[in-house]
Protein backbone atom coordinates (compact mmCIF):
# COMPACT_ATOMS: atom_id res chain seq x y z
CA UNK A 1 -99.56 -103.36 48.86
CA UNK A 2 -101.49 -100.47 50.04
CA UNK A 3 -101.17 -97.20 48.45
CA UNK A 4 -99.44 -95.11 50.91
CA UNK A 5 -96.66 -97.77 50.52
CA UNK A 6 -96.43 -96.54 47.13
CA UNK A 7 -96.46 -93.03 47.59
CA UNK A 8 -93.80 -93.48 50.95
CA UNK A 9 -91.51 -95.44 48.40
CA UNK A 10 -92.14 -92.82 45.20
CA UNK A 11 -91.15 -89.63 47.97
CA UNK A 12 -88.04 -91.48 48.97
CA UNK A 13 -87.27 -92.53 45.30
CA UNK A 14 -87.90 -88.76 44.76
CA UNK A 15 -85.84 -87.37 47.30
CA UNK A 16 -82.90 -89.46 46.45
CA UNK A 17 -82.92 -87.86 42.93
CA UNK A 18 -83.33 -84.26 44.43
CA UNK A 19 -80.60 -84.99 46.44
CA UNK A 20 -78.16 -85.42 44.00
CA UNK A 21 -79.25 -82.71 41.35
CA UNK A 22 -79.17 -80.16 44.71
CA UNK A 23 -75.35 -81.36 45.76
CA UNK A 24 -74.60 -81.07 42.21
CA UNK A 25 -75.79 -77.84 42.00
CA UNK A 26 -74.13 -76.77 45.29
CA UNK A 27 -70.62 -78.04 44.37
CA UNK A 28 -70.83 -76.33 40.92
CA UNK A 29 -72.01 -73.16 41.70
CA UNK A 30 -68.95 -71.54 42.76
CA UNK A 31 -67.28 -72.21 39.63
CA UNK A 32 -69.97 -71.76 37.32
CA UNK A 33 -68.31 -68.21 36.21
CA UNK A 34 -65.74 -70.58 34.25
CA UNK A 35 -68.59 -72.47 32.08
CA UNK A 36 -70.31 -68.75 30.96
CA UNK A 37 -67.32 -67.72 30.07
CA UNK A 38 -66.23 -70.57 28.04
CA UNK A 39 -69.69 -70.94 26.30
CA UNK A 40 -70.14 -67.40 25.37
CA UNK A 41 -66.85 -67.39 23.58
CA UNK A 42 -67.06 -70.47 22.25
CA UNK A 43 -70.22 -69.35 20.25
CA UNK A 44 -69.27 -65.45 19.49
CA UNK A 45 -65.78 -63.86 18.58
CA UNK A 46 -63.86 -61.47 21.28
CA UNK A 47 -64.40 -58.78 18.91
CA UNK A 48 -65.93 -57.90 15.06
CA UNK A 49 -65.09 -55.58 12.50
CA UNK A 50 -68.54 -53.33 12.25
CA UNK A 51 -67.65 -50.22 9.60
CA UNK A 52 -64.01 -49.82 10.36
CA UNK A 53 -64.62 -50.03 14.32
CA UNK A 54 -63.41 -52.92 16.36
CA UNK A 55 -66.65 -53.84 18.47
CA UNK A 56 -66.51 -56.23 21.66
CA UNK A 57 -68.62 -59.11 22.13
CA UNK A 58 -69.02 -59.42 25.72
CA UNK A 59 -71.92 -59.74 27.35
CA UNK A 60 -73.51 -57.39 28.71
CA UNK A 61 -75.15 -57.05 32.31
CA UNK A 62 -78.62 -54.96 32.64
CA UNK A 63 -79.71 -56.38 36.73
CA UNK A 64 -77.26 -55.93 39.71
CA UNK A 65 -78.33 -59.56 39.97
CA UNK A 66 -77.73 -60.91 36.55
CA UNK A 67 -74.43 -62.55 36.86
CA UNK A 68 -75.15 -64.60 39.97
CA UNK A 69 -78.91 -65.29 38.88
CA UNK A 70 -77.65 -66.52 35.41
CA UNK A 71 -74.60 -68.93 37.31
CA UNK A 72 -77.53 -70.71 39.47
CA UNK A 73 -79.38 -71.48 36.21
CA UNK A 74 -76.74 -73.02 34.69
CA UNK A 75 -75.69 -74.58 37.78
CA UNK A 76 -79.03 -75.86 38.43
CA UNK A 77 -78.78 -76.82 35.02
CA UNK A 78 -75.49 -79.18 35.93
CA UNK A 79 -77.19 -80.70 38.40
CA UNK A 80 -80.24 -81.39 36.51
CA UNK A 81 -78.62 -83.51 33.82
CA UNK A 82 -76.04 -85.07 37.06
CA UNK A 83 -79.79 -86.24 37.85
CA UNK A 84 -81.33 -87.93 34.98
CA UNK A 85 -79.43 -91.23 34.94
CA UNK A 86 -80.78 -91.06 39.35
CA UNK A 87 -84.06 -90.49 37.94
CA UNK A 88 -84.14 -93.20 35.25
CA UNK A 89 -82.90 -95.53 37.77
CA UNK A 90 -85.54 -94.78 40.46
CA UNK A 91 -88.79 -94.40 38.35
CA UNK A 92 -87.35 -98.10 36.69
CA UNK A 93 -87.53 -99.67 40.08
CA UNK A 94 -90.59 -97.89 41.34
CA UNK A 95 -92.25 -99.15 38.30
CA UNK A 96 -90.90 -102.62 38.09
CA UNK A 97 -93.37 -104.83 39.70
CA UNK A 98 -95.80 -103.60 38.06
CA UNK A 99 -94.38 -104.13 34.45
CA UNK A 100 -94.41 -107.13 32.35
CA UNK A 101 -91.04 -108.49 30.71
CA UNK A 102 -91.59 -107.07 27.30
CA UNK A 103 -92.25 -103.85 29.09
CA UNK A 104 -88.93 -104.20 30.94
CA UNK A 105 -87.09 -104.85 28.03
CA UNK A 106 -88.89 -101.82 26.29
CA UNK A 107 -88.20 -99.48 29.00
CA UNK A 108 -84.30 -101.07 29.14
CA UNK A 109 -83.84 -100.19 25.63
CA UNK A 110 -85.60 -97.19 25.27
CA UNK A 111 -84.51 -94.75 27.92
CA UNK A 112 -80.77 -95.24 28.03
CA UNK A 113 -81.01 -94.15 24.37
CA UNK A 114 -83.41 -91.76 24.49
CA UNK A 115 -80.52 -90.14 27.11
CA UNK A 116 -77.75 -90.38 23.90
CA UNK A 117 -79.86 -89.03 21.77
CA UNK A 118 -80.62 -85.87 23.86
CA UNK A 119 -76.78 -85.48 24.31
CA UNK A 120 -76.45 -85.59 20.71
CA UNK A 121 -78.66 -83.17 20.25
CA UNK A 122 -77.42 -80.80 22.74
CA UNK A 123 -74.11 -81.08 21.72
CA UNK A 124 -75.66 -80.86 17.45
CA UNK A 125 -77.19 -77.42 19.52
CA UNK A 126 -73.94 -76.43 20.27
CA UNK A 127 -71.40 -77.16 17.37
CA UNK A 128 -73.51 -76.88 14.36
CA UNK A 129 -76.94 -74.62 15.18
CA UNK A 130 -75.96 -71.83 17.51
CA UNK A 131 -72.70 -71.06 15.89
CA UNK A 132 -74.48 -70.81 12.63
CA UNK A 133 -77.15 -68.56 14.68
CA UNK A 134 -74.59 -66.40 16.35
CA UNK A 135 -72.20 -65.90 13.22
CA UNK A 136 -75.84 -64.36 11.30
CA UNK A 137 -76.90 -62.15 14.51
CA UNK A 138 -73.35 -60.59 13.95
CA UNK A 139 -73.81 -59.45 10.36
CA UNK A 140 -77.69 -59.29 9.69
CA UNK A 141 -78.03 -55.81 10.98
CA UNK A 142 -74.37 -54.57 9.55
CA UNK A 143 -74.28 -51.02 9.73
CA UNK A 144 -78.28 -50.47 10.86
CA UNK A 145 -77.28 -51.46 14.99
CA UNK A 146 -74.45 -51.85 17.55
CA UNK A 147 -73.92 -55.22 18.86
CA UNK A 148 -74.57 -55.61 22.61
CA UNK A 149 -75.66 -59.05 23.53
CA UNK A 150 -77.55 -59.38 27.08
CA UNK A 151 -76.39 -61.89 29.29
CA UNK A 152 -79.05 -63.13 30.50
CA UNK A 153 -80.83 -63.32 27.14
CA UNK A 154 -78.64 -64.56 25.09
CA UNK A 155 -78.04 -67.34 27.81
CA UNK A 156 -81.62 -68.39 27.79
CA UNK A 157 -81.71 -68.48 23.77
CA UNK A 158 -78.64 -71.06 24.33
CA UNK A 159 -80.70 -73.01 26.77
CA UNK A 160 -83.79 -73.30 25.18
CA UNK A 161 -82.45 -74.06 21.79
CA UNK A 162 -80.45 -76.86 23.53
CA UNK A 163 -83.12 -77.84 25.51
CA UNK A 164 -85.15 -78.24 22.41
CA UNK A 165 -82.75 -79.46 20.12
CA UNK A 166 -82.09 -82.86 22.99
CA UNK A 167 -86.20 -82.96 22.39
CA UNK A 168 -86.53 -83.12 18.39
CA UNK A 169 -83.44 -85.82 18.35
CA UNK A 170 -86.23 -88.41 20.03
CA UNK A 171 -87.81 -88.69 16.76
CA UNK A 172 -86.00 -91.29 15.61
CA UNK A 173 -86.20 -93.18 18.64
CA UNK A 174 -90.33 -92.36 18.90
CA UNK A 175 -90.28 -93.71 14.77
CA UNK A 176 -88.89 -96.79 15.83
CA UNK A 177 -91.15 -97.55 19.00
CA UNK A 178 -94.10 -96.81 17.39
CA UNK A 179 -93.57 -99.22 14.68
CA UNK A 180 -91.93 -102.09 16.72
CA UNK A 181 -95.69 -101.46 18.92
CA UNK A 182 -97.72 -101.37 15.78
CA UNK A 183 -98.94 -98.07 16.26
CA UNK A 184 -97.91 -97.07 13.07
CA UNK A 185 -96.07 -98.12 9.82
CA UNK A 186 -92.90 -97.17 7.96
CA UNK A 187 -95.48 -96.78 4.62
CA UNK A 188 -98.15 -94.99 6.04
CA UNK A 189 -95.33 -92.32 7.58
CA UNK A 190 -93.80 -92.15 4.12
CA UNK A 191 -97.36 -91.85 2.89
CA UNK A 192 -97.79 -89.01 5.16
CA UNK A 193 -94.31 -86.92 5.00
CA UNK A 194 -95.47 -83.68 3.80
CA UNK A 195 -97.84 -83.51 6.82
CA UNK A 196 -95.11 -84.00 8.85
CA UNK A 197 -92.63 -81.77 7.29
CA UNK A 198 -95.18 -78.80 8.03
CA UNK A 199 -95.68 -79.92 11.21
CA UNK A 200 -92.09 -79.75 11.93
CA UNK A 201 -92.24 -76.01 10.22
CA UNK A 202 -94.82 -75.11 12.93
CA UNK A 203 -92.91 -76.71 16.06
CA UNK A 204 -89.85 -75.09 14.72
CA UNK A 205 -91.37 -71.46 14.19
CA UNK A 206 -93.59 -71.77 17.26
CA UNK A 207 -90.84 -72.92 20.09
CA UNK A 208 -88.06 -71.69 18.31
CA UNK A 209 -87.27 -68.13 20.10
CA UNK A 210 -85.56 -65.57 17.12
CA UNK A 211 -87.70 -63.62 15.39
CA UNK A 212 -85.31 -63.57 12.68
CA UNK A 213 -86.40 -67.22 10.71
CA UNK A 214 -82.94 -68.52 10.89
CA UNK A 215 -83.38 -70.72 14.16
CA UNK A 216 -86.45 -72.12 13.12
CA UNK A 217 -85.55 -72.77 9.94
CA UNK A 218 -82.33 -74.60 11.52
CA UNK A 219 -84.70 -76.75 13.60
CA UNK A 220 -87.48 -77.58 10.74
CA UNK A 221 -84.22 -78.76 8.12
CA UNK A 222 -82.94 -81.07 11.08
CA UNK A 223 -86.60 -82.71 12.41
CA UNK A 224 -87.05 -83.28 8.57
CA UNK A 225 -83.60 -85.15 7.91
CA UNK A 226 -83.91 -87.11 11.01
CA UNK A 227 -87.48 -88.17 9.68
CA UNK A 228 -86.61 -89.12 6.66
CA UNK A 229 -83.30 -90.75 7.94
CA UNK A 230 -84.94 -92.93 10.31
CA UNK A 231 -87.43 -93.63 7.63
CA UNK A 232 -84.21 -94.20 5.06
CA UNK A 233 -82.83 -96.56 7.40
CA UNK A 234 -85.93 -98.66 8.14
CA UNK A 235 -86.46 -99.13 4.52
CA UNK A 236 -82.59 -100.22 3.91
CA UNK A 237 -83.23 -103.04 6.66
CA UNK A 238 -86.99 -103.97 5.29
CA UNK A 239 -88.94 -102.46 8.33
């Protein structure tokens, strides 16, 4: 088949996924007001007691464009993850011919998983890290600073750490193809854990964005139990 077949079929494959993340992003743009709201206050309190003073918590807007720039990120956002299962779909049957059956089956197993695991870790973002986060930005700097979070700031912290969070929770799933492909071994990993835990103490500190430790530290303690739990598990079913 001559290559600009390929590249006519991989633009089309493309557009179809573009299509769908921009209507996406279209239709939920207009309400995306709702979702900020809801987030924000599911993470931080309407108000704290700060030395006998009732402070709010809202956010707070520093750009004339803040607001509206912040509800096409997240709606872009929406129709970004609307997307992925498109996406898998198309690159799976651009790439199809040209994969042998083990591959298939590879491919089959791995990326519908690696999707559930990034949900889990989004949603491990949202329940367990950032309120833990948010509840020790409120109190760290009792008494020494007034509390004004920044929209658009605090919004990207809540991305990113998502963002991130959906990334580390593919280490079990990388554990497990690399030993089912013989890269690697379950005893040379265990062999090798205290490399790993410091470089999950780098990754953590480096993409981890609060200056404070407590994110990164967050991050490091979870890469290291879902090491050593995919490890754990392997050895309980003599992998």
């Amino acid at each position: 088949m001559p290559l600009t077949v390929h590249i006519e079929e991989m633009v089309l494959r493309l557009a179809a996924v573009l299509a769908v993340a921009g209507l996406v992003t279209a239709i939920a743009f207009p309400f995306a007001q709702e979702p900020i709201t809801y987030i924000w206050y599911s993470l931080l309190p309407e108000t704290v007691e700060r030395a006998g003073e009732t402070i709010s918590t809202q956010p707070r807007v520093y750009g004339p464009l803040e607001l509206k720039l912040m509800e096409l990120k997240l709606a872009s956002l929406a129709g970004l993850i609307a997307a992925l299962p498109m996406g898998v779909y198309q690159t799976y049957r651009f790439m199809r011919p040209g994969l042998y059956p083990h591959e298939r089956r590879y491919y089959l197993a791995a990326v519908p998983t690696s999707l559930v695991l990034a949900f889990i870790g989004i949603a491990f973002a949202f329940f367990v890290v950032l309120p833990a986060i948010f509840t020790y930005f409120l109190y760290y700097s009792e008494n020494a600073a007034e509390i004004a979070f920044a929209l658009q700031q605090t919004f990207n912290l809540i991305i990113i750490l998502k963002a991130f969070m959906a990334m580390v929770f593919q280490i079990p799933l990388l554990i497990m193809l690399a030993i089912m492909m013989g890269v690697t071994t379950r005893r040379w990993l265990e062999n090798r854990r205290l490399y790993f835990w410091a470089g999950f103490m780098g990754i953590a500190f480096i993409f981890s964005p609060d200056p404070t430790g407590m994110a990164p530290l967050l991050v490091a303690a979870t890469m290291v139990v879902l090491f050593e739990g995919t490890l754990a598990l392997l050895r309980w079913t003599g992998n």
